[in-house]
PDB file of N, CA and C in Angstrom:
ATOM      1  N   UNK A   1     -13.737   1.807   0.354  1.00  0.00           N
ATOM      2  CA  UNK A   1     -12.411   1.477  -0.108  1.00  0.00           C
ATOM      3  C   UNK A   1     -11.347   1.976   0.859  1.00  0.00           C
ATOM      4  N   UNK A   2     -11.905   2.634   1.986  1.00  0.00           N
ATOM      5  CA  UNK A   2     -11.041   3.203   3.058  1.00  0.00           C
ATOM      6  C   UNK A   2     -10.482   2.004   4.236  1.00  0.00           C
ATOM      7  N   UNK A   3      -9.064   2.336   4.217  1.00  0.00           N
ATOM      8  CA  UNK A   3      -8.827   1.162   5.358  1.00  0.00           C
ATOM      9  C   UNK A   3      -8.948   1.870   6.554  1.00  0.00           C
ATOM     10  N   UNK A   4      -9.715   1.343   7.527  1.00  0.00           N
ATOM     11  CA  UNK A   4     -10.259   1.946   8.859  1.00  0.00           C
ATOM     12  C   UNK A   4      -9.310   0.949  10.268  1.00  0.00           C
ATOM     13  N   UNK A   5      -9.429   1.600  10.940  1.00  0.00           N
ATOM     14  CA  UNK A   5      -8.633   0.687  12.415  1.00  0.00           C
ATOM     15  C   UNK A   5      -8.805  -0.829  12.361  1.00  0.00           C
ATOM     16  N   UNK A   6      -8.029  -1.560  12.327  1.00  0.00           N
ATOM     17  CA  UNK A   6      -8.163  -2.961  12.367  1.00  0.00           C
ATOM     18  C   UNK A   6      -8.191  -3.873  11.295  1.00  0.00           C
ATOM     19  N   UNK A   7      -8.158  -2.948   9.889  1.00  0.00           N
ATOM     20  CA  UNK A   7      -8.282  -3.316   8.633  1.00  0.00           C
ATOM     21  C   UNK A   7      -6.803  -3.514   7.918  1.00  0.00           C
ATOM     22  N   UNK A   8      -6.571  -4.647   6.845  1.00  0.00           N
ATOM     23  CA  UNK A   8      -5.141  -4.431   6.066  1.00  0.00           C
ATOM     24  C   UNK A   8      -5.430  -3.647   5.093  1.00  0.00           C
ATOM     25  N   UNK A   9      -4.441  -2.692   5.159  1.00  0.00           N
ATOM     26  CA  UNK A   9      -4.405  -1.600   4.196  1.00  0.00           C
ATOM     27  C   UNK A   9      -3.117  -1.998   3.402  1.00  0.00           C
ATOM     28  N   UNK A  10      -3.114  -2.083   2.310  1.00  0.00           N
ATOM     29  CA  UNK A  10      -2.448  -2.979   1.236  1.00  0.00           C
ATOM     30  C   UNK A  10      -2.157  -1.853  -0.007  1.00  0.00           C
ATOM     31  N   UNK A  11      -0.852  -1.579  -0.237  1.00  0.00           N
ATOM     32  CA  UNK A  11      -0.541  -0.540  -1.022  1.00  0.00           C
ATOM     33  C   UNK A  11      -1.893  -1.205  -2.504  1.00  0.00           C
ATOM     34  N   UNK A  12      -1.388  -2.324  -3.006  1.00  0.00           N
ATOM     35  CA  UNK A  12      -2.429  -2.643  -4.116  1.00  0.00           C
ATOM     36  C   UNK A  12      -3.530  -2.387  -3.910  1.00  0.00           C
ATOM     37  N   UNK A  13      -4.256  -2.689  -2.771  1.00  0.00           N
ATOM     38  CA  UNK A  13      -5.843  -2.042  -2.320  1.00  0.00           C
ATOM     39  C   UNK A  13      -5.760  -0.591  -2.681  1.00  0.00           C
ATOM     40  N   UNK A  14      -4.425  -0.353  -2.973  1.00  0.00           N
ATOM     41  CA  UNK A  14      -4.946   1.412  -2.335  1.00  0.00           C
ATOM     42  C   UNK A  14      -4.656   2.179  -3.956  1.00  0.00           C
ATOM     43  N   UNK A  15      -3.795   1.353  -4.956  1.00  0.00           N
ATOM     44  CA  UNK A  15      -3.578   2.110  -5.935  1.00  0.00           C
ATOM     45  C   UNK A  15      -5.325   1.984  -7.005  1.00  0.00           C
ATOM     46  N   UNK A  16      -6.156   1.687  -6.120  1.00  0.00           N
ATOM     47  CA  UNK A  16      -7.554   1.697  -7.204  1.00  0.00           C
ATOM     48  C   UNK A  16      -7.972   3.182  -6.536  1.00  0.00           C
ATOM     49  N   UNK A  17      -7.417   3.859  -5.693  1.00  0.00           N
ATOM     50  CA  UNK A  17      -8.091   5.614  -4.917  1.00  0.00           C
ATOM     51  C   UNK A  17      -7.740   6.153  -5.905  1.00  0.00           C
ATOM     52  N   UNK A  18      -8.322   7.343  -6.236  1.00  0.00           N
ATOM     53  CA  UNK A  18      -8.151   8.687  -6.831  1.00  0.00           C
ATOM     54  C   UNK A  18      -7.305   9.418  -5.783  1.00  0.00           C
ATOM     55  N   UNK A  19      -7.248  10.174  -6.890  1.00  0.00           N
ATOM     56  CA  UNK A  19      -6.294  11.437  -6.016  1.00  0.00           C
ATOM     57  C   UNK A  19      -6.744  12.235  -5.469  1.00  0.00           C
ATOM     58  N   UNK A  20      -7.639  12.735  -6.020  1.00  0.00           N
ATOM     59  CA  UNK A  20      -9.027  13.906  -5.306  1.00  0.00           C
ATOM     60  C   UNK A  20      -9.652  13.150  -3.798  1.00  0.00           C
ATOM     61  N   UNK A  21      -9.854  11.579  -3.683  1.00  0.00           N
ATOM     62  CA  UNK A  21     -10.210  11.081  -2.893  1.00  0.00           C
ATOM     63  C   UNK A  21      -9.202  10.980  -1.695  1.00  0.00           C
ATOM     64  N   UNK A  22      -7.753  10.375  -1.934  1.00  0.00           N
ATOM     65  CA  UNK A  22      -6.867  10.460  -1.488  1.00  0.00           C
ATOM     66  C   UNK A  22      -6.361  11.633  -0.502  1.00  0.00           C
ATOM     67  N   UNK A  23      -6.857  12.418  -1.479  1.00  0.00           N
ATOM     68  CA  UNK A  23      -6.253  13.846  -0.489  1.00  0.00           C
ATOM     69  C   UNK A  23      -7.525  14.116   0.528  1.00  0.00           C
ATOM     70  N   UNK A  24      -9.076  14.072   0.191  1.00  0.00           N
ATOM     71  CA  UNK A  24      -9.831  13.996   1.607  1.00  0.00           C
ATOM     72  C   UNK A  24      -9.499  13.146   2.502  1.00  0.00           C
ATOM     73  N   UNK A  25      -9.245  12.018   2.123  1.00  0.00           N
ATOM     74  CA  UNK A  25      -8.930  10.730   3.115  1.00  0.00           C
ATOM     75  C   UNK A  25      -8.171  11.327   4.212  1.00  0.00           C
ATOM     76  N   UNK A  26      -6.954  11.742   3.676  1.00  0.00           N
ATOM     77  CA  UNK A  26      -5.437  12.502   4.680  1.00  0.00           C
ATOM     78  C   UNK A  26      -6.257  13.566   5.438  1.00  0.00           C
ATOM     79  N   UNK A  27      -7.115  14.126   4.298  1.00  0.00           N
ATOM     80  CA  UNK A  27      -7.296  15.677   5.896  1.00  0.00           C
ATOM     81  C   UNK A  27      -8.289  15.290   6.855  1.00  0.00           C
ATOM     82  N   UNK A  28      -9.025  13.831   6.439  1.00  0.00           N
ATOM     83  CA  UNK A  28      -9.978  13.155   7.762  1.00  0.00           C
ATOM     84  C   UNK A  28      -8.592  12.511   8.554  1.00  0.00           C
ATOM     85  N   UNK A  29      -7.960  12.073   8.159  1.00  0.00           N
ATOM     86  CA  UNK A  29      -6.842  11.154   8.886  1.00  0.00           C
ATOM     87  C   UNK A  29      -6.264  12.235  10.001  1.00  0.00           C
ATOM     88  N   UNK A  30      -5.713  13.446   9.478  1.00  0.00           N
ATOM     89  CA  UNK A  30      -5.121  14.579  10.177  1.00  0.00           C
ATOM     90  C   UNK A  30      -6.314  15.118  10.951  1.00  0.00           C
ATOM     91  N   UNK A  31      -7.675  15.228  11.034  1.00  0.00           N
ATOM     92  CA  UNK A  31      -8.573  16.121  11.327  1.00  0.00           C
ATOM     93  C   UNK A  31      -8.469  14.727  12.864  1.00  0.00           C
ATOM     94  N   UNK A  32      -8.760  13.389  12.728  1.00  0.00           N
ATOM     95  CA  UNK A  32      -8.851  12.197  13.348  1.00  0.00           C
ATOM     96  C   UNK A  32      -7.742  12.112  14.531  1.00  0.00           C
ATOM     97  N   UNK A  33      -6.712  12.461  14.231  1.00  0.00           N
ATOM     98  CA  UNK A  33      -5.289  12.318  14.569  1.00  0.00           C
ATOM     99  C   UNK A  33      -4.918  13.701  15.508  1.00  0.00           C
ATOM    100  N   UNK A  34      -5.509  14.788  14.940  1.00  0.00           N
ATOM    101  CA  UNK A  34      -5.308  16.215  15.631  1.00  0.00           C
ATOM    102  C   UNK A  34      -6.326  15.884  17.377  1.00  0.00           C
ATOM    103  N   UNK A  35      -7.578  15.317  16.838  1.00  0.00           N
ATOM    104  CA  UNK A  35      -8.671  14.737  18.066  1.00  0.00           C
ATOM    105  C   UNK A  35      -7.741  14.411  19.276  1.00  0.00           C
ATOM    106  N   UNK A  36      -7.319  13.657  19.239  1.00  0.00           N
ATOM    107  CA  UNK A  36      -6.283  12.238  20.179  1.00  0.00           C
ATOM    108  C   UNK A  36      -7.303  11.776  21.047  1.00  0.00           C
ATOM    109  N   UNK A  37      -8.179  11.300  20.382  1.00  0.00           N
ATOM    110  CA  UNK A  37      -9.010  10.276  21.189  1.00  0.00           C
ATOM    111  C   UNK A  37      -8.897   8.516  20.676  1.00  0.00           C
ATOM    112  N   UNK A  38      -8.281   8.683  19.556  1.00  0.00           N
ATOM    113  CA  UNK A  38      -7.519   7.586  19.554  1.00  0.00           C
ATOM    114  C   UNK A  38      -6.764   6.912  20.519  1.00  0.00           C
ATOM    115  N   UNK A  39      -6.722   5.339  20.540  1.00  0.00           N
ATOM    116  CA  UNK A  39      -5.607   4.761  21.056  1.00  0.00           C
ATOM    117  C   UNK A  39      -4.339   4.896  20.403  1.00  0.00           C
ATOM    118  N   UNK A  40      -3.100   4.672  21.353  1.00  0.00           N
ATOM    119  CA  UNK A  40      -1.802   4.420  20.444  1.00  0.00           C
ATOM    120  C   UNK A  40      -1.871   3.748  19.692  1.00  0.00           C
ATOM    121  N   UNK A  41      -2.581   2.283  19.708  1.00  0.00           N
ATOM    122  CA  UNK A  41      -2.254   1.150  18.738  1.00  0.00           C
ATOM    123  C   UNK A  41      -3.254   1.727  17.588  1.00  0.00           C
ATOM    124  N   UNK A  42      -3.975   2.337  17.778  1.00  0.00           N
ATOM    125  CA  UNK A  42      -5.550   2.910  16.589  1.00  0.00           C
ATOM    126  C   UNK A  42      -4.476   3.798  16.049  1.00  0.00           C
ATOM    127  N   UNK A  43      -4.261   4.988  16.745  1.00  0.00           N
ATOM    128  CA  UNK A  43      -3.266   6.379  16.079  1.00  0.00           C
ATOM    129  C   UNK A  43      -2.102   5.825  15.198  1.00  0.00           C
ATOM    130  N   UNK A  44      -1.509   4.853  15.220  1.00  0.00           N
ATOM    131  CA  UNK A  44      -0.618   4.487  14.582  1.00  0.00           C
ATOM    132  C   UNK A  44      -0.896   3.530  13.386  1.00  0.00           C
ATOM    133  N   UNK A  45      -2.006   2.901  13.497  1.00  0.00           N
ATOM    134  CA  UNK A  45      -2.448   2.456  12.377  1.00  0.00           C
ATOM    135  C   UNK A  45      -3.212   3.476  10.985  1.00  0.00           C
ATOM    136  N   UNK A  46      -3.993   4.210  11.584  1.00  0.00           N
ATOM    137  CA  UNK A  46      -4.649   5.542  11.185  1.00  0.00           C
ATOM    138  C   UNK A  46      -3.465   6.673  10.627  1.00  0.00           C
ATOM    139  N   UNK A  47      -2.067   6.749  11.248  1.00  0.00           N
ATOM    140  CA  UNK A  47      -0.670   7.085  10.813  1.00  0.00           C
ATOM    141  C   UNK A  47      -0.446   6.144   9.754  1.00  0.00           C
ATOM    142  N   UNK A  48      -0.390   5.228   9.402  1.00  0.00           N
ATOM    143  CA  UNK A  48      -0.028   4.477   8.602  1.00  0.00           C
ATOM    144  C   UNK A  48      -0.443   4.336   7.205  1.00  0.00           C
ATOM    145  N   UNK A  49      -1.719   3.977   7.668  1.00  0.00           N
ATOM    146  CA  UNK A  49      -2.828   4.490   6.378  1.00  0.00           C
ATOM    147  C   UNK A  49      -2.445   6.012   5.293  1.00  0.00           C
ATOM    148  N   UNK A  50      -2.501   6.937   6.657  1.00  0.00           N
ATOM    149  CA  UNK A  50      -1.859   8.449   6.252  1.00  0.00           C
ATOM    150  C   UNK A  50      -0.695   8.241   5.303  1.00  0.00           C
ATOM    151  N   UNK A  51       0.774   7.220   6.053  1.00  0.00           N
ATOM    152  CA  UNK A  51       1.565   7.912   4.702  1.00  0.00           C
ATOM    153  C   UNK A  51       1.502   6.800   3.657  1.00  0.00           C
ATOM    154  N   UNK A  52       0.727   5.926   3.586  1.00  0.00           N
ATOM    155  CA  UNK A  52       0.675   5.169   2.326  1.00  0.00           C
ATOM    156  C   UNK A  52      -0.303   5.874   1.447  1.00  0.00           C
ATOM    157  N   UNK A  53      -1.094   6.515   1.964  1.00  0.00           N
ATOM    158  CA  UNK A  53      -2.363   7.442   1.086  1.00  0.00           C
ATOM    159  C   UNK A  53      -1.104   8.814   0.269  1.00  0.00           C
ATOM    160  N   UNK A  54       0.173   8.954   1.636  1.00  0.00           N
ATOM    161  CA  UNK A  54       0.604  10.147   0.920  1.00  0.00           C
ATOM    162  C   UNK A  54       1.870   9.702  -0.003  1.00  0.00           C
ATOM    163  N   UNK A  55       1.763   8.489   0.082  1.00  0.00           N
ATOM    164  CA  UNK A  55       2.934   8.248  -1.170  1.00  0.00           C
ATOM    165  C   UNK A  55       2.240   7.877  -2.319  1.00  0.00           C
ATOM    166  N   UNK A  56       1.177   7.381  -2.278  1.00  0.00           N
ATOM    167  CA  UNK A  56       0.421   7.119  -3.524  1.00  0.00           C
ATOM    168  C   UNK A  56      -0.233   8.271  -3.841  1.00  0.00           C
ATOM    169  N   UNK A  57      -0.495   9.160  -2.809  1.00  0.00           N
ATOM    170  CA  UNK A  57      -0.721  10.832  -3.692  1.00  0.00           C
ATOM    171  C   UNK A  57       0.269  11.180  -4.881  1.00  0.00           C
ATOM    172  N   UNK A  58       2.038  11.065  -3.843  1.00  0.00           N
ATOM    173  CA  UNK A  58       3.215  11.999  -4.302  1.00  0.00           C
ATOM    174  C   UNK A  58       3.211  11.516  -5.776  1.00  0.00           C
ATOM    175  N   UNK A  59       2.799   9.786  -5.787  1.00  0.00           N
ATOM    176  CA  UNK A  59       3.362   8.681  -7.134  1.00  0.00           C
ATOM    177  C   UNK A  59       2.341   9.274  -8.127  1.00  0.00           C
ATOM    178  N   UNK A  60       1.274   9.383  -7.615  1.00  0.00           N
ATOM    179  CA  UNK A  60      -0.041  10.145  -8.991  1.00  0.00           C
ATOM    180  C   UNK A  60       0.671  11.338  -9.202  1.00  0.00           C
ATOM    181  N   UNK A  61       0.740  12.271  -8.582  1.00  0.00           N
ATOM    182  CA  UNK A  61       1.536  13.705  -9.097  1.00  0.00           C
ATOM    183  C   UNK A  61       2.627  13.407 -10.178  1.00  0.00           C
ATOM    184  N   UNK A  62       3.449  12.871  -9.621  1.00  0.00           N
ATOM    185  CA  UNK A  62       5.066  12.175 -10.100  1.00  0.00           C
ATOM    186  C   UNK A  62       4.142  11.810 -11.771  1.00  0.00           C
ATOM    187  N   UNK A  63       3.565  10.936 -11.585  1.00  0.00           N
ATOM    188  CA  UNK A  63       3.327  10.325 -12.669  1.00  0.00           C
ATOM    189  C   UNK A  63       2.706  11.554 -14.184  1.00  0.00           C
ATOM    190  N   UNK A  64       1.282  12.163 -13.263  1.00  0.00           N
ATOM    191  CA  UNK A  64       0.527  13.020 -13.780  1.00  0.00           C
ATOM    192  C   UNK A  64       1.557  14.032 -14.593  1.00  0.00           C
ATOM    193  N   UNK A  65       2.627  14.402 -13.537  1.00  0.00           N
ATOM    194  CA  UNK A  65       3.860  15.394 -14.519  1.00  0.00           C
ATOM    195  C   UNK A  65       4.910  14.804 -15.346  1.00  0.00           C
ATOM    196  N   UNK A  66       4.915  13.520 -15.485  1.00  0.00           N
ATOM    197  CA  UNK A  66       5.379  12.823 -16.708  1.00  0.00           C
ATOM    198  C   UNK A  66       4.978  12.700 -17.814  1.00  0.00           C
ATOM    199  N   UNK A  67       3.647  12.474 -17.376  1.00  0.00           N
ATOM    200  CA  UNK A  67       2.911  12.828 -18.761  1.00  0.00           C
ATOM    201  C   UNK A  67       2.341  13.482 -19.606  1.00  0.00           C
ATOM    202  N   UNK A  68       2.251  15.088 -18.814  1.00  0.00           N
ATOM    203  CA  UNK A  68       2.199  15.975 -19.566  1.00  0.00           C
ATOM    204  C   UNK A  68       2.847  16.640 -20.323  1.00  0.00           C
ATOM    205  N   UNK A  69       2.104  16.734 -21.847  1.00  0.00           N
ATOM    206  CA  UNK A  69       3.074  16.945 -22.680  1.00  0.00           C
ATOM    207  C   UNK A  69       3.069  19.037 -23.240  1.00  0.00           C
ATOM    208  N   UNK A  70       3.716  19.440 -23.668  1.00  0.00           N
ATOM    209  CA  UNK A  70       3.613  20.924 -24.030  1.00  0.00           C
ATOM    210  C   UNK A  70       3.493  20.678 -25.635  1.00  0.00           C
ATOM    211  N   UNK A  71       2.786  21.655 -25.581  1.00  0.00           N
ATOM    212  CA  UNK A  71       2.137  22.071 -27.271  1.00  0.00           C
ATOM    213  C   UNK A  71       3.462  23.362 -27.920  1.00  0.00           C
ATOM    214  N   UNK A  72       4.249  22.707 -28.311  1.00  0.00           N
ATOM    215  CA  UNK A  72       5.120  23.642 -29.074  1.00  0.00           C
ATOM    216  C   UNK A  72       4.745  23.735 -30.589  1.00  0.00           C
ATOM    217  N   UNK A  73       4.892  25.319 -30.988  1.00  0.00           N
ATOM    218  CA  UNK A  73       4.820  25.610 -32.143  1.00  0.00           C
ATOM    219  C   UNK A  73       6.362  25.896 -32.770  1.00  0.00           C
ATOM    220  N   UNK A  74       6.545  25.030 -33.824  1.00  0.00           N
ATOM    221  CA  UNK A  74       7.845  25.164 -34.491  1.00  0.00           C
ATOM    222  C   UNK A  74       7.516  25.264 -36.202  1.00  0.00           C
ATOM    223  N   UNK A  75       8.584  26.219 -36.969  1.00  0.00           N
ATOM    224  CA  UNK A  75       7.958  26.061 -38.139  1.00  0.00           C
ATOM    225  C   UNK A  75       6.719  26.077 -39.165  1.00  0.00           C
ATOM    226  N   UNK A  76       5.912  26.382 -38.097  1.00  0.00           N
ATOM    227  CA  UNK A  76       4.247  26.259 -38.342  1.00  0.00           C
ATOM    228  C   UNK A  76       3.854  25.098 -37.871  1.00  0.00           C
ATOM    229  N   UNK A  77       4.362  23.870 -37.485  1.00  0.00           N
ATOM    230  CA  UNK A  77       3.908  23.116 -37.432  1.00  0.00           C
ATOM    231  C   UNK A  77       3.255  22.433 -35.801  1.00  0.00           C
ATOM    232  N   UNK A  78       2.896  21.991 -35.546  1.00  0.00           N
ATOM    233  CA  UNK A  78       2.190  21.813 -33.749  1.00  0.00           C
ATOM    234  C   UNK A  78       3.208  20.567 -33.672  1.00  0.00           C
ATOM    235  N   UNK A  79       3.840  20.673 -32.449  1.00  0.00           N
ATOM    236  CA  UNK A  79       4.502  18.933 -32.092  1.00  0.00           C
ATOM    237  C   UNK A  79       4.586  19.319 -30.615  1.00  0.00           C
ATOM    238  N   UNK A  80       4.014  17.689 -29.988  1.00  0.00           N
ATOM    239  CA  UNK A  80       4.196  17.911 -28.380  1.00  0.00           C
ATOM    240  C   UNK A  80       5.499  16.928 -28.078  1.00  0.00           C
ATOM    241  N   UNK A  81       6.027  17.940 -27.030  1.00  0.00           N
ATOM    242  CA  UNK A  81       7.210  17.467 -26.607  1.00  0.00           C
ATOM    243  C   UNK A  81       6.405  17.032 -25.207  1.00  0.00           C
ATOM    244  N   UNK A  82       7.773  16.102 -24.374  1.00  0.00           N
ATOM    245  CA  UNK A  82       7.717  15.686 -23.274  1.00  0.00           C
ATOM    246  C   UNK A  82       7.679  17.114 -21.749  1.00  0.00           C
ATOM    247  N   UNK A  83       6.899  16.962 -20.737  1.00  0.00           N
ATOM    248  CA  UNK A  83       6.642  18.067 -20.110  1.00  0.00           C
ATOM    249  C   UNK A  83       8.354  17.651 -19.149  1.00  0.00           C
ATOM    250  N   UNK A  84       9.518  19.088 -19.320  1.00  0.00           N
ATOM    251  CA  UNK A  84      10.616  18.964 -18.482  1.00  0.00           C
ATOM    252  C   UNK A  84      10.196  20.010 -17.401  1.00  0.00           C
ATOM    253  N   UNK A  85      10.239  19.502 -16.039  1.00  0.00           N
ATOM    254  CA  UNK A  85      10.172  20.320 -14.976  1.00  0.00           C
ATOM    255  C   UNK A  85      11.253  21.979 -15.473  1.00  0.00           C
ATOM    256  N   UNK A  86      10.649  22.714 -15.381  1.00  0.00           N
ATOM    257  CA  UNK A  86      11.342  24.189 -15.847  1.00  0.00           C
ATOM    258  C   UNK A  86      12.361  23.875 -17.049  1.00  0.00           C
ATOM    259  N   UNK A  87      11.809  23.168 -17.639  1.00  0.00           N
ATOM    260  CA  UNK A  87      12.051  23.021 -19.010  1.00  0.00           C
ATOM    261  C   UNK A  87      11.964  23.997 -20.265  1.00  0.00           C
ATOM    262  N   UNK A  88      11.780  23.875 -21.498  1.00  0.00           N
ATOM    263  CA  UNK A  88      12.069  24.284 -22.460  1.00  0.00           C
ATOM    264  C   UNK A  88      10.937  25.095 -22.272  1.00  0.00           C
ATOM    265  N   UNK A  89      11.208  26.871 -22.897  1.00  0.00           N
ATOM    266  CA  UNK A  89      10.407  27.984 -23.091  1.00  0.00           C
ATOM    267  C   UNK A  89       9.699  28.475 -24.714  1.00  0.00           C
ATOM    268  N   UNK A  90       8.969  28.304 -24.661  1.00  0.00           N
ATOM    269  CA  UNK A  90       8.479  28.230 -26.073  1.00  0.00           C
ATOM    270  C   UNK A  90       8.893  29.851 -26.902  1.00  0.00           C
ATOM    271  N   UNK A  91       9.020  29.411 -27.916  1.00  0.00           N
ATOM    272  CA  UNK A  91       9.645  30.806 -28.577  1.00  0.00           C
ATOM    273  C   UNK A  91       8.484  31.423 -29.669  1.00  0.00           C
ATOM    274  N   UNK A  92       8.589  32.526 -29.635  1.00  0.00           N
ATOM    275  CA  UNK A  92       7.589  33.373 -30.321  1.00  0.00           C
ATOM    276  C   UNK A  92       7.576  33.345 -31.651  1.00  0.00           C
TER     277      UNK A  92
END
């Protein structure tokens, strides 16, 4: 499912990766890229790949922290609220 030199790498091709996968992909891309035995026209495609892998990382994160929700106890009762970045502190 990896787009390799010479291949179209297609954001839609790419939103079927995991994230766990995603992030090895980048540190072969960087490990590939650190080499420079690449060509320019290869290195820049292999760059490319890189930041579409790292925006569809940032968009899973983004997303993943939208949807987590916090387990507040109010009243006795359990209700999950929406997860606010340094958001609401639960009270004792």
């Amino acid at each position: 499912m990896w787009c390799f030199v010479g291949e179209n790498c297609s954001v839609r091709s790419m939103k079927k990766i995991k994230f766990d996968s995603a992030i090895k992909r980048l540190e072969e891309i960087v490990e590939t890229l650190e080499e420079g035995r690449l060509s320019i026209e290869e290195a820049l495609k292999v760059f490319e790949e890189g930041v579409k892998l790292s925006r569809l990382s940032s968009k899973i994160l983004e997303d993943a922290e939208r949807s987590v929700e916090i387990l507040v106890k109010r009243d006795g009762d359990l209700k999950t609220e929406p997860f606010i970045h340094g958001g609401p502190k639960s009270k004792p």
